[in-house]
N, C-alpha and C. Protein backbone atom coordinates (compact mmCIF):
# COMPACT_ATOMS: atom_id res chain seq x y z
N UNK A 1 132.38 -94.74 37.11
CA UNK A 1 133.79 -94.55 36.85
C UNK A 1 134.25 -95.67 35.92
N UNK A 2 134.70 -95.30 35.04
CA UNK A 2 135.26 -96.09 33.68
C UNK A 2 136.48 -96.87 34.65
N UNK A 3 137.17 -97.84 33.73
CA UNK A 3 138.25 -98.66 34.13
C UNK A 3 139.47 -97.26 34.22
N UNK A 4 139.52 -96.97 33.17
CA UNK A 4 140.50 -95.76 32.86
C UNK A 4 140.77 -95.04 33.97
N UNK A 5 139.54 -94.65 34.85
CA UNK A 5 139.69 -93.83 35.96
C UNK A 5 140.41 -94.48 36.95
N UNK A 6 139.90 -96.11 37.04
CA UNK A 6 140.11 -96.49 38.39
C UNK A 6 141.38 -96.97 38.35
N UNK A 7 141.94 -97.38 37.24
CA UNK A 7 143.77 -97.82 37.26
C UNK A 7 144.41 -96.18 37.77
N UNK A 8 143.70 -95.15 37.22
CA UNK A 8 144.74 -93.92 37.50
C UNK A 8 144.42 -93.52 39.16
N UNK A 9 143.37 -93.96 39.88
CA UNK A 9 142.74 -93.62 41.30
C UNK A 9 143.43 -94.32 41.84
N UNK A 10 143.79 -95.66 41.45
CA UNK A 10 144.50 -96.91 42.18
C UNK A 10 145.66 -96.74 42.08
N UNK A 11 146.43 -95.85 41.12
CA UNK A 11 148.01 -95.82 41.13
C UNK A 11 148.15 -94.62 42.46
N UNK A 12 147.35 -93.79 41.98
CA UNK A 12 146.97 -92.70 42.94
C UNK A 12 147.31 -92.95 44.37
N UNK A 13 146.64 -93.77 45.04
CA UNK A 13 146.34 -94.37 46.15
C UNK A 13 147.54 -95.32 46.63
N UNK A 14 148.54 -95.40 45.60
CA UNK A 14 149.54 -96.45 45.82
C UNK A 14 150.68 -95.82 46.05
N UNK A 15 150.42 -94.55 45.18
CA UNK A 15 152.13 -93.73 45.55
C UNK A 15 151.88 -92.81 46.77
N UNK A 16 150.86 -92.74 47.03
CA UNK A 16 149.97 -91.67 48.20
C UNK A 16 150.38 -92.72 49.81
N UNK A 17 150.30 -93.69 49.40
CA UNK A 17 150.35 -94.97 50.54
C UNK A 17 151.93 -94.89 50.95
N UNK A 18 152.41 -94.68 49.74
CA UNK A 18 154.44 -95.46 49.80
C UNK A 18 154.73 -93.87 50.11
N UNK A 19 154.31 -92.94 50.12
CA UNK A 19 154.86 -91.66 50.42
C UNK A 19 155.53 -91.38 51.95
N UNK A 20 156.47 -90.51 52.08
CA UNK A 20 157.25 -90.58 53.55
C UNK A 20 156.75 -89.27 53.97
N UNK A 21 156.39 -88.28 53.26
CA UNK A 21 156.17 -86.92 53.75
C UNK A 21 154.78 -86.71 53.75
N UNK A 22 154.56 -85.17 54.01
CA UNK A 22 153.31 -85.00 53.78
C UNK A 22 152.52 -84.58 52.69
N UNK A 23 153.53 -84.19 51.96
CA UNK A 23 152.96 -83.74 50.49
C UNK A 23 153.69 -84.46 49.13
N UNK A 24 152.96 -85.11 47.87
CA UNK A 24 153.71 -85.29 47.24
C UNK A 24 153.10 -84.80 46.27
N UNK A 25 154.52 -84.48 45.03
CA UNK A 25 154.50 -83.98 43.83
C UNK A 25 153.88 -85.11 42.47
N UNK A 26 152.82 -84.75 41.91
CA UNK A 26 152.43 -85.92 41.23
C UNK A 26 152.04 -84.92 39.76
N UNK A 27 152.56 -85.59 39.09
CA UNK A 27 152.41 -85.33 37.37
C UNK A 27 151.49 -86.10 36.12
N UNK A 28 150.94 -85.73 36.18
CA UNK A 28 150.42 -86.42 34.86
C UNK A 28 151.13 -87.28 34.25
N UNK A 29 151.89 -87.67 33.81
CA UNK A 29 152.88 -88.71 32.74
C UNK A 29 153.62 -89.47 33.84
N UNK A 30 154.05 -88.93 34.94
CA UNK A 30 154.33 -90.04 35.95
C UNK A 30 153.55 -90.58 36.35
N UNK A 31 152.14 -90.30 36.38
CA UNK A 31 151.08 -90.77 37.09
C UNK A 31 150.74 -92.25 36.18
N UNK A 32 150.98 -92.05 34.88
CA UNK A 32 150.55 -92.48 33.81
C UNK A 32 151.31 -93.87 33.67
N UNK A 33 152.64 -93.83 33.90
CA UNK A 33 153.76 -94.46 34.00
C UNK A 33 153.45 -95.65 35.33
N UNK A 34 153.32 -94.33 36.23
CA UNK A 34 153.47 -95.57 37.27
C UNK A 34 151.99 -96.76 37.14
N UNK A 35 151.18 -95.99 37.06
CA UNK A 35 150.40 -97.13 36.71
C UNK A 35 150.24 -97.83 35.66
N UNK A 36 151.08 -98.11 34.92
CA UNK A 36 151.33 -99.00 33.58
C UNK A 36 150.82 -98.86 32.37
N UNK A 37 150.09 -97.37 32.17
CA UNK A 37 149.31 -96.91 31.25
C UNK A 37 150.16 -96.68 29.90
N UNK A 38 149.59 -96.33 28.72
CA UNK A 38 149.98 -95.73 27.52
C UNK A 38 150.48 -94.11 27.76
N UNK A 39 151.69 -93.56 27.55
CA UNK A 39 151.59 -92.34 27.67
C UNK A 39 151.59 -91.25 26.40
N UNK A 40 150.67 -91.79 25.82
CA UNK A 40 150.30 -90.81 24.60
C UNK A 40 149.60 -89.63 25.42
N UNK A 41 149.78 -88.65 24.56
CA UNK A 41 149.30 -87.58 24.65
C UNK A 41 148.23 -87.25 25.08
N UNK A 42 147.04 -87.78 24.50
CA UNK A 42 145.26 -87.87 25.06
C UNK A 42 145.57 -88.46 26.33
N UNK A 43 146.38 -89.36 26.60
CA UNK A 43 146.58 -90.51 27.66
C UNK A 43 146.64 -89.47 28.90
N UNK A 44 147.66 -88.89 28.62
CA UNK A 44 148.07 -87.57 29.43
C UNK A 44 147.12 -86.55 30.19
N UNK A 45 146.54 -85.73 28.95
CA UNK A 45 145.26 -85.19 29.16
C UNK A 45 144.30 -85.88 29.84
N UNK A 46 143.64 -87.31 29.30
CA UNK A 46 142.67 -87.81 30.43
C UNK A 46 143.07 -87.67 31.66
N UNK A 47 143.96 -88.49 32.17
CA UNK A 47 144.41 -88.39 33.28
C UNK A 47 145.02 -87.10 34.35
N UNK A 48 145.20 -85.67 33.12
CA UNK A 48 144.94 -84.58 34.13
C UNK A 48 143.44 -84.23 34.40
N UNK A 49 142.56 -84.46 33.77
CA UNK A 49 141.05 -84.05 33.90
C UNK A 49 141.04 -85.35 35.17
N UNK A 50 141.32 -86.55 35.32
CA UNK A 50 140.69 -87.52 36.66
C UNK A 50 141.65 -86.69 37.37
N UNK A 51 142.74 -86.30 37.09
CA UNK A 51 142.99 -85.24 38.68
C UNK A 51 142.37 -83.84 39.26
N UNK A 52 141.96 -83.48 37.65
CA UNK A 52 141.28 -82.37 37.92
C UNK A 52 139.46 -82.75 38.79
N UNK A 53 139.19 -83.22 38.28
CA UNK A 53 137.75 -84.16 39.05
C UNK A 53 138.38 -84.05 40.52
N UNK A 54 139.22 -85.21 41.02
CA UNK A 54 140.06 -85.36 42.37
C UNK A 54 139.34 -84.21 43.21
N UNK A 55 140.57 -83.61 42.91
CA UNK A 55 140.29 -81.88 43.30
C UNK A 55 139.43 -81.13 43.39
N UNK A 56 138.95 -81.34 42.61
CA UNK A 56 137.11 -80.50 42.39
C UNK A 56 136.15 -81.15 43.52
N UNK A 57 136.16 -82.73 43.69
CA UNK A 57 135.69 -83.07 44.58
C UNK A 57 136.14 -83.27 45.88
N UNK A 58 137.18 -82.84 46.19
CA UNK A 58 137.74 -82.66 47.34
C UNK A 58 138.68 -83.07 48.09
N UNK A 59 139.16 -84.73 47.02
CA UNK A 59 139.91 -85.93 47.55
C UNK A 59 141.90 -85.23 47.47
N UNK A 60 142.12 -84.30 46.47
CA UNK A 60 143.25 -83.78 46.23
C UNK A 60 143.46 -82.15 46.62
N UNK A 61 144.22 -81.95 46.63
CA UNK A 61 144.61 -80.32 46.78
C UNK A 61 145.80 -79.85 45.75
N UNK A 62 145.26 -79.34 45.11
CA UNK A 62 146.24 -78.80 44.11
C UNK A 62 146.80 -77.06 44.78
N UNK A 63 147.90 -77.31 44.31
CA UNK A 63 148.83 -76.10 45.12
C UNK A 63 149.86 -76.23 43.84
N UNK A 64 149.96 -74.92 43.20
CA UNK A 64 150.90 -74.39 42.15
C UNK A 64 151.80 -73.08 42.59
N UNK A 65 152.52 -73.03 42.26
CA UNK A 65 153.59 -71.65 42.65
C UNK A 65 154.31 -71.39 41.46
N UNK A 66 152.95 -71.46 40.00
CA UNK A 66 153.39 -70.73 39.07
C UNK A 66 152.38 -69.75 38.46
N UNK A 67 152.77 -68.79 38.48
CA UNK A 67 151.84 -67.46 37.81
C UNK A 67 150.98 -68.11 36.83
N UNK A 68 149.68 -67.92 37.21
CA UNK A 68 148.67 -67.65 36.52
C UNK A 68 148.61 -66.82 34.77
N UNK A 69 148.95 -67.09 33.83
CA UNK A 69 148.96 -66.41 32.43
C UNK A 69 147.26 -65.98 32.14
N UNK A 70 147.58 -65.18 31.74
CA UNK A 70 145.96 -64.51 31.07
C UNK A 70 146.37 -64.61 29.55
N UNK A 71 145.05 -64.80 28.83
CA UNK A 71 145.49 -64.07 27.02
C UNK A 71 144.86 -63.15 27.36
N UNK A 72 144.51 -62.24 27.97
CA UNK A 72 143.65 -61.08 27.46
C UNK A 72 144.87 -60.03 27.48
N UNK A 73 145.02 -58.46 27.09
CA UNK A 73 145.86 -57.89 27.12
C UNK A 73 145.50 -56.68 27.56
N UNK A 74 145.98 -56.22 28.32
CA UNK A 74 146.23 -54.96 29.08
C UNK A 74 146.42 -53.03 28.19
N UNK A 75 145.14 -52.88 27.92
CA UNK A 75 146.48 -51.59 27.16
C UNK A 75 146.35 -50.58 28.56
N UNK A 76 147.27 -49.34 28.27
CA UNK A 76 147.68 -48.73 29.38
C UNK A 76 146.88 -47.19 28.18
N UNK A 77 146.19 -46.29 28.90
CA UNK A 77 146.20 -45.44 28.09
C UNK A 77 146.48 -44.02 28.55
C-alpha cells in the first residue's frame, strides 16, 4: 500500500471513529479534504478506486439508492 492509500485509510478510520450513528455517508472529495489531500480531479478518482478496493475486500459496504444507467439501448419491436 502506497502512502496515498494509507493517508486516505487513515482519514477513513478517523471519521469512521468520530461517527455517532451507524452508518456514514462518505464521498470522495470529502474524503479527500478531510484528510488534507489535493483535490484535483485524478486526486478524486484515486481515492474512489481505494474505496472501491475497501469494498471489494470487505472492510466497506457500499449501499446506493440510485438507478443503475446502462448505455446499451433497448429497441422494442
Amino acid at each position: 500500500m502506497e502512502e496515498y492509500d494509507s493517508r486516505i485509510v487513515k482519514a477513513l478510520i478517523d471519521l469512521i471513529s468520530k461517527s455517532k450513528g451507524r452508518r456514514i455517508t462518505i464521498k470522495a472529495r470529502s474524503l479527500l479534504k478531510f484528510a488534507g489531500l489535493n483535490g484535483r480531479h485524478s486526486d478524486i478518482l484515486k481515492t474512489a478506486k481505494v474505496l472501491g478496493r475497501l469494498a471489494d475486500d470487505g472492510y466497506v459496504r457500499v449501499e446506493s439508492n440510485k438507478p443503475t444507467r446502462s448505455r446499451s439501448r433497448f429497441l422494442s419491436t
